[in-house]
N, C-alpha and C. Protein backbone atom coordinates (compact mmCIF):
# COMPACT_ATOMS: atom_id res chain seq x y z
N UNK A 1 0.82 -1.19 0.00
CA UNK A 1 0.00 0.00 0.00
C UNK A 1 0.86 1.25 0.00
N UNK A 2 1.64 1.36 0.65
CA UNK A 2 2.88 2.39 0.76
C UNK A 2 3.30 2.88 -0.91
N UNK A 3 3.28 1.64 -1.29
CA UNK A 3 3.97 2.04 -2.72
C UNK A 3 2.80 3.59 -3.49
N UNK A 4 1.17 3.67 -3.03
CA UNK A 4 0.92 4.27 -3.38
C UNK A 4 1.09 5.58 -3.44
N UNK A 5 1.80 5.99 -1.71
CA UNK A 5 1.70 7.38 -1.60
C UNK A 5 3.32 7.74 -1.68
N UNK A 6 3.64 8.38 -2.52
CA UNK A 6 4.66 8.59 -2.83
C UNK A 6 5.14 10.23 -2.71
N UNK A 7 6.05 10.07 -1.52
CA UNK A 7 6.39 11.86 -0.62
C UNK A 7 6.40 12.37 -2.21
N UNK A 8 7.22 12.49 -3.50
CA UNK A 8 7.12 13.43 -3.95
C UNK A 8 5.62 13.72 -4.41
N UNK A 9 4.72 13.35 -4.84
CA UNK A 9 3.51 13.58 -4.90
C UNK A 9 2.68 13.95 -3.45
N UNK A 10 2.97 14.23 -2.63
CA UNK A 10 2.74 14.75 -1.24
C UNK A 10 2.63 16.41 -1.52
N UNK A 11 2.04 17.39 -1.78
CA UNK A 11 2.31 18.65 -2.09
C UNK A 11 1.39 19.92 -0.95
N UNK A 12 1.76 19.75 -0.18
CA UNK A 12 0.67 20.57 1.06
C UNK A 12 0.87 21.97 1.06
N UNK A 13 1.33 22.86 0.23
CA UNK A 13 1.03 24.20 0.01
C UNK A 13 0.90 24.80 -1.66
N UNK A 14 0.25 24.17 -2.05
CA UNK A 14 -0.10 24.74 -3.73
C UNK A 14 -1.24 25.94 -3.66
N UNK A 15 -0.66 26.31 -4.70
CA UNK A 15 -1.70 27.88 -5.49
C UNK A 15 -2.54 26.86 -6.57
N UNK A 16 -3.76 27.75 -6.50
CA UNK A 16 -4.58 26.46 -7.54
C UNK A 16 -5.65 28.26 -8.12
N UNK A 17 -5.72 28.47 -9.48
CA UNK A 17 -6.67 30.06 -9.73
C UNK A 17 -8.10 28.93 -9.43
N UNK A 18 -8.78 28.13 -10.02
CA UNK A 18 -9.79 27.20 -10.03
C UNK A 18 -9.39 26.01 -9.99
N UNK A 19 -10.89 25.21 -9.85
CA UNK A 19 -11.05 23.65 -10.27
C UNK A 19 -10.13 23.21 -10.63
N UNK A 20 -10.52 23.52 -12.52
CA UNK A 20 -9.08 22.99 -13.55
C UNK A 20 -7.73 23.14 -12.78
N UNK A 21 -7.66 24.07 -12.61
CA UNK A 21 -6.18 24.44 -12.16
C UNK A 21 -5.61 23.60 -11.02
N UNK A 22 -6.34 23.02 -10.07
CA UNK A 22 -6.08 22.10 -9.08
C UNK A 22 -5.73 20.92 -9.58
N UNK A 23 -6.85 20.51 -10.72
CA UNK A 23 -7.20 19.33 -10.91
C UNK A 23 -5.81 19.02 -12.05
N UNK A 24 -5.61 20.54 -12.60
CA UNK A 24 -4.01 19.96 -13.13
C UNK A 24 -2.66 19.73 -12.96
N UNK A 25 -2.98 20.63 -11.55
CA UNK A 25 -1.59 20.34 -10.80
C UNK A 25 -1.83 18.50 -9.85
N UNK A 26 -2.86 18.33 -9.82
CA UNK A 26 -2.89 17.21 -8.81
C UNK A 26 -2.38 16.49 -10.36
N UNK A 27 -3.04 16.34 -11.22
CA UNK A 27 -2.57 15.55 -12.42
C UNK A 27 -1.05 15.94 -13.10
N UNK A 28 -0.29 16.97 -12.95
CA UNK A 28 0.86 16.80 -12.80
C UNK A 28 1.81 16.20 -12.04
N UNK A 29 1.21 16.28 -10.41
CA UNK A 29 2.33 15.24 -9.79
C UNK A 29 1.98 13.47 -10.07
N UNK A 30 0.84 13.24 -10.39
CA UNK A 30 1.00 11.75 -10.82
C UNK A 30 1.96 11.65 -11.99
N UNK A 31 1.73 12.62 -13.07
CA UNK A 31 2.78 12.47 -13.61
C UNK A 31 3.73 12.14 -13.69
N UNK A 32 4.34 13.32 -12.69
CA UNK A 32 5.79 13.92 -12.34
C UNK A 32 6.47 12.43 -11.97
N UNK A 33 5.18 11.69 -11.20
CA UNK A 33 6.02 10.77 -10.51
C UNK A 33 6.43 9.09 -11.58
N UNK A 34 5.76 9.51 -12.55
CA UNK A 34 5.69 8.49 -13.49
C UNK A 34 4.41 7.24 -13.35
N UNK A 35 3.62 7.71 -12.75
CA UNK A 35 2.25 7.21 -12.53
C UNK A 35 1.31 7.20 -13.87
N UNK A 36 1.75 8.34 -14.44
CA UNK A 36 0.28 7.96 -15.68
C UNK A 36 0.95 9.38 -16.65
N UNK A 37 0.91 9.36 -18.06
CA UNK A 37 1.20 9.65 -19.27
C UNK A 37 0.65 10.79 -19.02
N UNK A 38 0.99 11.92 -19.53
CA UNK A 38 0.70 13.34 -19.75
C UNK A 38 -0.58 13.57 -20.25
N UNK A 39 -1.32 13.00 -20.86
CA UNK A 39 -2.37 12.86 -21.52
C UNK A 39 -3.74 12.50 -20.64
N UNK A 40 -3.13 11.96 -19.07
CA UNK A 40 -3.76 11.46 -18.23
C UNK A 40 -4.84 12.69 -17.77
N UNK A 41 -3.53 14.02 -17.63
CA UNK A 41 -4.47 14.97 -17.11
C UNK A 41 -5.80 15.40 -17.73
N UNK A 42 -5.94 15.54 -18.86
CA UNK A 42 -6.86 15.92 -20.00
C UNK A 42 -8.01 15.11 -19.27
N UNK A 43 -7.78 13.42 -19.15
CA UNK A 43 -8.88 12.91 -18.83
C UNK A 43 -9.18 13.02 -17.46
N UNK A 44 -8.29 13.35 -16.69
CA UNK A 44 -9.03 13.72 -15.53
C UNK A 44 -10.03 14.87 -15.60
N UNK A 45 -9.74 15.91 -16.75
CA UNK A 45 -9.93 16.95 -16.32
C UNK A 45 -11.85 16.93 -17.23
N UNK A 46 -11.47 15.85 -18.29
CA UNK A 46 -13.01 14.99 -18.84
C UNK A 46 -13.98 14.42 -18.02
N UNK A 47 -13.44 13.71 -16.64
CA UNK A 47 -13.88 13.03 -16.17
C UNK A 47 -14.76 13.77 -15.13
N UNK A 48 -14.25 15.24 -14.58
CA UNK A 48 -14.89 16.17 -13.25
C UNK A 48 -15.90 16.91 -14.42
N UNK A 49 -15.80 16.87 -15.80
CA UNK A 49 -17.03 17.64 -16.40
C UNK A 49 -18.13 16.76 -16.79
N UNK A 50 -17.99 15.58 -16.60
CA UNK A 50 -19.32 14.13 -16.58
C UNK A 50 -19.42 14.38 -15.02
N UNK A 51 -19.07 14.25 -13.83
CA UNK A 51 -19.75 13.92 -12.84
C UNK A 51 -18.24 14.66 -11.92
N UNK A 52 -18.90 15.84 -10.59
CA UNK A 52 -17.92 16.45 -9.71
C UNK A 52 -17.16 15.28 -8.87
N UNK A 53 -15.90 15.25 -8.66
CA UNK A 53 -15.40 14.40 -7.70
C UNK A 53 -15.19 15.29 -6.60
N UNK A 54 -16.10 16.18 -6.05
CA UNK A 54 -15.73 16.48 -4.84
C UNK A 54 -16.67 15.67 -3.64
N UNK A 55 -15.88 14.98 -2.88
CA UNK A 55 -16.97 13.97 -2.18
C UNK A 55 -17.26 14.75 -0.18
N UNK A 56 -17.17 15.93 -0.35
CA UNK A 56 -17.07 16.15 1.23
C UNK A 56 -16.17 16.67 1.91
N UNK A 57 -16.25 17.37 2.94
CA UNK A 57 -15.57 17.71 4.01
C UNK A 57 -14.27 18.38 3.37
N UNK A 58 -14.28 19.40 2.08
CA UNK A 58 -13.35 20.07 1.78
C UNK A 58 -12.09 19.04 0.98
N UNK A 59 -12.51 18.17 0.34
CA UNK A 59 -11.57 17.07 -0.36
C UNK A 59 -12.59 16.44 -1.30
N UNK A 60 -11.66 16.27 -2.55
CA UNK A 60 -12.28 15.75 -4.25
C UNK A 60 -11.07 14.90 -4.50
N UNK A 61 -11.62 14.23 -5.03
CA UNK A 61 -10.68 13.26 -5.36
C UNK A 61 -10.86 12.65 -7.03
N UNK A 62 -10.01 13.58 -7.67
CA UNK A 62 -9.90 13.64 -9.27
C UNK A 62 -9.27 12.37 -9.83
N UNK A 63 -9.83 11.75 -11.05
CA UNK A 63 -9.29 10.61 -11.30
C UNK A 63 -9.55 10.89 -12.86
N UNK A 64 -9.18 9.71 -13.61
CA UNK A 64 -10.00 9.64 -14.82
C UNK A 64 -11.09 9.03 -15.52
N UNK A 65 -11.30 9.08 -16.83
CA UNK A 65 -12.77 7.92 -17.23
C UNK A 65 -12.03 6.35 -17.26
N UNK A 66 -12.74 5.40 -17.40
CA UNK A 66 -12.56 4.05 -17.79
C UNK A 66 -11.56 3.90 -19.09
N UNK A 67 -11.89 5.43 -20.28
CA UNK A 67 -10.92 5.39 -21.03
C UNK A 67 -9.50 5.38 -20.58
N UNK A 68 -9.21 6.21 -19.54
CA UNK A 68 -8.10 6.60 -19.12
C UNK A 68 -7.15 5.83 -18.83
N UNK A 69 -7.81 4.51 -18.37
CA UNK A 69 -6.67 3.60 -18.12
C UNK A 69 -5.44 3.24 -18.80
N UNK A 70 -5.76 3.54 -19.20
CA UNK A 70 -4.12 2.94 -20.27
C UNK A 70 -3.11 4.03 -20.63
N UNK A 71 -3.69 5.14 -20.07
CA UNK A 71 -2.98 6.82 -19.91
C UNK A 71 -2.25 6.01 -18.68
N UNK A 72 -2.47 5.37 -17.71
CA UNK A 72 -1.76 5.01 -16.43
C UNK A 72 -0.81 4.13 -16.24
N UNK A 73 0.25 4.25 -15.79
CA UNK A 73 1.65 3.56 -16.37
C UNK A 73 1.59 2.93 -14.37
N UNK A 74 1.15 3.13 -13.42
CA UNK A 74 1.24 2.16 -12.51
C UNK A 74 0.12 3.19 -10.96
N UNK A 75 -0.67 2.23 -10.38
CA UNK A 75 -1.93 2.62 -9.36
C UNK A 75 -0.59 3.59 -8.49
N UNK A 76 -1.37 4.85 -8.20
CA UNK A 76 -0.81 5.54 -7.45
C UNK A 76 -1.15 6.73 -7.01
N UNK A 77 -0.87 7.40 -5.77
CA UNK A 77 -2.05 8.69 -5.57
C UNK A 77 -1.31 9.85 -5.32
N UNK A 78 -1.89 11.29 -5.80
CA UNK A 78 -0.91 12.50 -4.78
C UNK A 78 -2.02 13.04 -4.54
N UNK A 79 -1.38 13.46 -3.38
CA UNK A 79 -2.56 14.63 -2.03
C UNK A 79 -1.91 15.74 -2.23
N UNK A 80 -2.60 16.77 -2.19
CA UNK A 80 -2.37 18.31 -2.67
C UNK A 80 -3.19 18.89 -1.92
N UNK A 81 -2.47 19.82 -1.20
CA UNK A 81 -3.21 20.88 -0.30
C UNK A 81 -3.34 22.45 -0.65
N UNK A 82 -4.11 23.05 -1.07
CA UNK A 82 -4.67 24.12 -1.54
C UNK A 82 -5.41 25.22 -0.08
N UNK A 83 -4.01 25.85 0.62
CA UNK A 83 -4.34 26.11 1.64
C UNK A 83 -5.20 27.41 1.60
N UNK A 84 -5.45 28.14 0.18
CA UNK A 84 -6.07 29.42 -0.15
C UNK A 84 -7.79 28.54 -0.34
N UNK A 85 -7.63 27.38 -0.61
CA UNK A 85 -9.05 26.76 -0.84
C UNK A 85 -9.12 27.20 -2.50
N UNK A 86 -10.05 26.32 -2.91
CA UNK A 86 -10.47 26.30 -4.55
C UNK A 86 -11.77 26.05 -4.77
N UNK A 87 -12.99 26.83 -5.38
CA UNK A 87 -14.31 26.56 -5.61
C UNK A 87 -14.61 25.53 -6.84
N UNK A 88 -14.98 24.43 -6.19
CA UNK A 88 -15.42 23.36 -6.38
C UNK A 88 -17.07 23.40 -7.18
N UNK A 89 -17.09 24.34 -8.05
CA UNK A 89 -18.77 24.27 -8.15
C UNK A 89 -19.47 24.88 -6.44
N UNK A 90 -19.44 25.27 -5.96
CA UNK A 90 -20.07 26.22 -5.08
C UNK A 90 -19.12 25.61 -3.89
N UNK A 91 -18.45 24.71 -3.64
CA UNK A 91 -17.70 24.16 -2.55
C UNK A 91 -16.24 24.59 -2.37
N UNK A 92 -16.23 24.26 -1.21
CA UNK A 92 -14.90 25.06 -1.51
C UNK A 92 -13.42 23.81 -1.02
N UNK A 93 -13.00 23.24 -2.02
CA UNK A 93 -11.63 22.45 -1.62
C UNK A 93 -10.19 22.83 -1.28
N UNK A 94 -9.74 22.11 0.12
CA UNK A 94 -8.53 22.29 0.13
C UNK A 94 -7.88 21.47 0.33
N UNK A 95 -8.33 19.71 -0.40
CA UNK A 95 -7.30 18.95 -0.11
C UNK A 95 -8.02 18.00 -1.65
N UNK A 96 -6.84 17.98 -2.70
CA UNK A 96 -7.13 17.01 -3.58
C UNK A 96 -6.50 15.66 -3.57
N UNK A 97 -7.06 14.49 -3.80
CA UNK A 97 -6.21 12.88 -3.46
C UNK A 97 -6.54 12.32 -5.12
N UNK A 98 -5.62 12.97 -5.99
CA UNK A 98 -5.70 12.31 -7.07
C UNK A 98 -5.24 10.87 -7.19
N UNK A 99 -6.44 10.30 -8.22
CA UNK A 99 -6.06 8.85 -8.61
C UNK A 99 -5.49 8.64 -9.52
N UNK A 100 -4.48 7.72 -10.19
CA UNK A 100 -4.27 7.31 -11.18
C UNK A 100 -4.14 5.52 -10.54
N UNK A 101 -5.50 4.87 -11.79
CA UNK A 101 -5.56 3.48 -11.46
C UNK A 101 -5.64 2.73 -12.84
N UNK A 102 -5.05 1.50 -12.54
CA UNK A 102 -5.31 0.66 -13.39
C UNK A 102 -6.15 -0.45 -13.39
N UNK A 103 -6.25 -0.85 -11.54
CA UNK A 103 -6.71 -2.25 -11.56
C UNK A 103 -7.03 -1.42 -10.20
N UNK A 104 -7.51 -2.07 -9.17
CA UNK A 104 -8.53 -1.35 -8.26
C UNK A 104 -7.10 -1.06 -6.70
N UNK A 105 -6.22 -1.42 -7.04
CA UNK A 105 -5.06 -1.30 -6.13
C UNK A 105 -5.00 0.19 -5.14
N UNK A 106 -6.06 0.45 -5.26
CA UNK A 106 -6.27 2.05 -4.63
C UNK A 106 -7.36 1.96 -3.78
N UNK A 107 -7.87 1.09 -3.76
CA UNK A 107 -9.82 0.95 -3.48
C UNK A 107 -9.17 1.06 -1.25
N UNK A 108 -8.33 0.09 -0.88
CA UNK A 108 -8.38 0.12 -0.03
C UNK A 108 -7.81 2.00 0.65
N UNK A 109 -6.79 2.03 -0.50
CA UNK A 109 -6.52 3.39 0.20
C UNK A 109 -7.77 4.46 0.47
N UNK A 110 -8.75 4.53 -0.34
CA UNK A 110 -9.77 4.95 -0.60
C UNK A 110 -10.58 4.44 0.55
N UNK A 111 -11.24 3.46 0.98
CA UNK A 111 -11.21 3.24 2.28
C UNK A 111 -10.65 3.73 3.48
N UNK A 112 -9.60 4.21 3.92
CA UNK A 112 -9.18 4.60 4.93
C UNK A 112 -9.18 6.39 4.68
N UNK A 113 -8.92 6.39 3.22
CA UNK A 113 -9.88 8.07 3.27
C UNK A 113 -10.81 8.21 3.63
N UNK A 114 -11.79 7.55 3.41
CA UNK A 114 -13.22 7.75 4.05
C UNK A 114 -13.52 7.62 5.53
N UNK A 115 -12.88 6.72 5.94
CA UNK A 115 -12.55 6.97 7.47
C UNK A 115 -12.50 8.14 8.02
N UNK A 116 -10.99 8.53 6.94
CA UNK A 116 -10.67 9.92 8.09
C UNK A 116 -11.75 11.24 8.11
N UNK A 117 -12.23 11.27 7.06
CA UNK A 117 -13.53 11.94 6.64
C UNK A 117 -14.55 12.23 7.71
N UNK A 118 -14.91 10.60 7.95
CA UNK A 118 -16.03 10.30 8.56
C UNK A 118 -15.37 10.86 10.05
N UNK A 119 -14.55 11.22 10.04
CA UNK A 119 -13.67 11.43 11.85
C UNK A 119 -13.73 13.23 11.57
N UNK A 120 -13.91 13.89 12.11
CA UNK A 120 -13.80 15.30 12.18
C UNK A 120 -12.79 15.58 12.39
N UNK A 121 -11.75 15.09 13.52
CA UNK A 121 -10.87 15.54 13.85
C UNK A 121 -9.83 15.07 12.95
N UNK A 122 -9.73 13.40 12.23
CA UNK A 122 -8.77 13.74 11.54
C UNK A 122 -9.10 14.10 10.11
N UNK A 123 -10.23 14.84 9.83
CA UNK A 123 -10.69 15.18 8.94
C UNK A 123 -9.64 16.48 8.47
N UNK A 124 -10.15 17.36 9.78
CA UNK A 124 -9.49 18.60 10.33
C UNK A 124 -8.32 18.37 9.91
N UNK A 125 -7.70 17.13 10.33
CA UNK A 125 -5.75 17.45 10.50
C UNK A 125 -5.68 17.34 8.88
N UNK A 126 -6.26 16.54 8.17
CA UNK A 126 -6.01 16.27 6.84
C UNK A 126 -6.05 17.73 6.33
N UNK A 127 -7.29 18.33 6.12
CA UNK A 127 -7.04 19.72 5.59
C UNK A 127 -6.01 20.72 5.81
N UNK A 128 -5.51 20.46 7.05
CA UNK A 128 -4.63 21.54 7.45
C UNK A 128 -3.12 21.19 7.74
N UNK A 129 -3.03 20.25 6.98
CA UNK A 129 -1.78 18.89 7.56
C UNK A 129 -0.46 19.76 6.61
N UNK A 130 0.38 19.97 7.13
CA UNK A 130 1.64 20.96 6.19
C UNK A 130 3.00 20.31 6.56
N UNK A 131 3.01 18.97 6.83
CA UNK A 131 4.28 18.20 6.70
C UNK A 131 3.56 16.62 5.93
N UNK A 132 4.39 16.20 5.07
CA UNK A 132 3.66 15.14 4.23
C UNK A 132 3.97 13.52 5.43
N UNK A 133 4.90 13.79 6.34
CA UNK A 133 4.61 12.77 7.62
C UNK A 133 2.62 12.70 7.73
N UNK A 134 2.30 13.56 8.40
CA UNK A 134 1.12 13.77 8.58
C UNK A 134 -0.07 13.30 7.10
N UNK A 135 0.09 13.32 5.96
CA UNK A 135 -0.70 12.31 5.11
C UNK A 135 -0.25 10.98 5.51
N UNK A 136 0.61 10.75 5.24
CA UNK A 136 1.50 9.70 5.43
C UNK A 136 0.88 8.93 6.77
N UNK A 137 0.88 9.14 7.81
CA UNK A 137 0.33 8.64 9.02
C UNK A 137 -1.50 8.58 9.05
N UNK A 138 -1.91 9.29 8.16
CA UNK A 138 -3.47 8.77 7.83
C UNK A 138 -3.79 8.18 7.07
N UNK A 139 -3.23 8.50 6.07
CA UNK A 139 -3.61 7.74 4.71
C UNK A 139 -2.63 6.27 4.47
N UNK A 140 -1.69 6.02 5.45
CA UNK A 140 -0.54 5.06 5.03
C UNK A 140 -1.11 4.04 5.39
N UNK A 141 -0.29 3.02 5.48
CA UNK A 141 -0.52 1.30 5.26
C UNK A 141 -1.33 1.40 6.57
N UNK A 142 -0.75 1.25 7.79
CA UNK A 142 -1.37 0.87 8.83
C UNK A 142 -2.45 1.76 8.73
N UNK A 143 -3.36 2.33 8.95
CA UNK A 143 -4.50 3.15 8.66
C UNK A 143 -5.49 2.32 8.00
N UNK A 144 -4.81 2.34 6.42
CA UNK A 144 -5.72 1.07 5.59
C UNK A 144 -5.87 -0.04 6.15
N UNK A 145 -4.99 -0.53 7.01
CA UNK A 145 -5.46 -1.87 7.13
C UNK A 145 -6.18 -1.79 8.39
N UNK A 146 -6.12 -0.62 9.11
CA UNK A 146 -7.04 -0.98 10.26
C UNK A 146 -5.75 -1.36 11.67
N UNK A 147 -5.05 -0.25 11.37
CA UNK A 147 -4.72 -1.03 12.79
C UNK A 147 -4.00 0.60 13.31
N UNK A 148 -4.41 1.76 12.78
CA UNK A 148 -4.18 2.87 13.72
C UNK A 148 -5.37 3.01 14.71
């Protein structure tokens, strides 16, 4: 699970003007990290104009269509913190957990996001979290599996 979150895709103080603009920097660090083909971003950015990925509590989680898969060179996620906040269609985000997937190797991480969600407090720390230790300790292995 570790293999997913990868510190350089960890980014907790980005400038984002809008949406797009978030949604392309979160799709640049999958990039960056060699997670998914340049082309990936486009479809992420296809995929939030069929249906919003903002799911709550100030966090969206941008991915691509079913086409996209094969834009994705290996399952992997970056968290991006947008500490000015970004309007989401009337919401306002400051934490993006982009996907890039191939096969469902993310589903559990995705799980223990929802956790922290469902927790206020470490809901809270997630939004406001400005050392990538701190994703890292919510979103990491032990978390997913249930044993923080």
């Amino acid at each position: 699970m570790s293999e997913l979150l990868d510190r350089r895709a960890i980014r907790l103080a980005e400038p984002a003007a809008d949406r797009d603009d978030a949604i392309r920097r979160t799709g640049a660090a999958l990039v960056g990290i060699g997670a998914a083909a340049p082309g990936y971003v486009d479809n992420m950015l296809v995929r939030e104009q069929s249906i919003s990925t903002y799911i709550g509590a100030g966090v969206a989680i941008p991915h691509g269509t079913v086409d996209g898969k094969g834009l994705v060179e290996r399952d992997a996620l970056a968290v991006l913190r947008f500490p000015g906040g970004v309007d989401w269609d009337g919401e306002r985000v400051t934490v993006c957990v982009g996907i890039a997937a191939r096969g469902d190797g993310h589903v559990e991480l995705l799980a223990a996001l929802a956790e922290v969600l469902l927790d206020e407090d470490q809901a809270r720390e997630l939004r406001e979290a400005t050392d990538p230790e701190t994703v890292i300790r919510l979103l990491g292995p032990d978390q997913a599996a249930g044993d923080a």
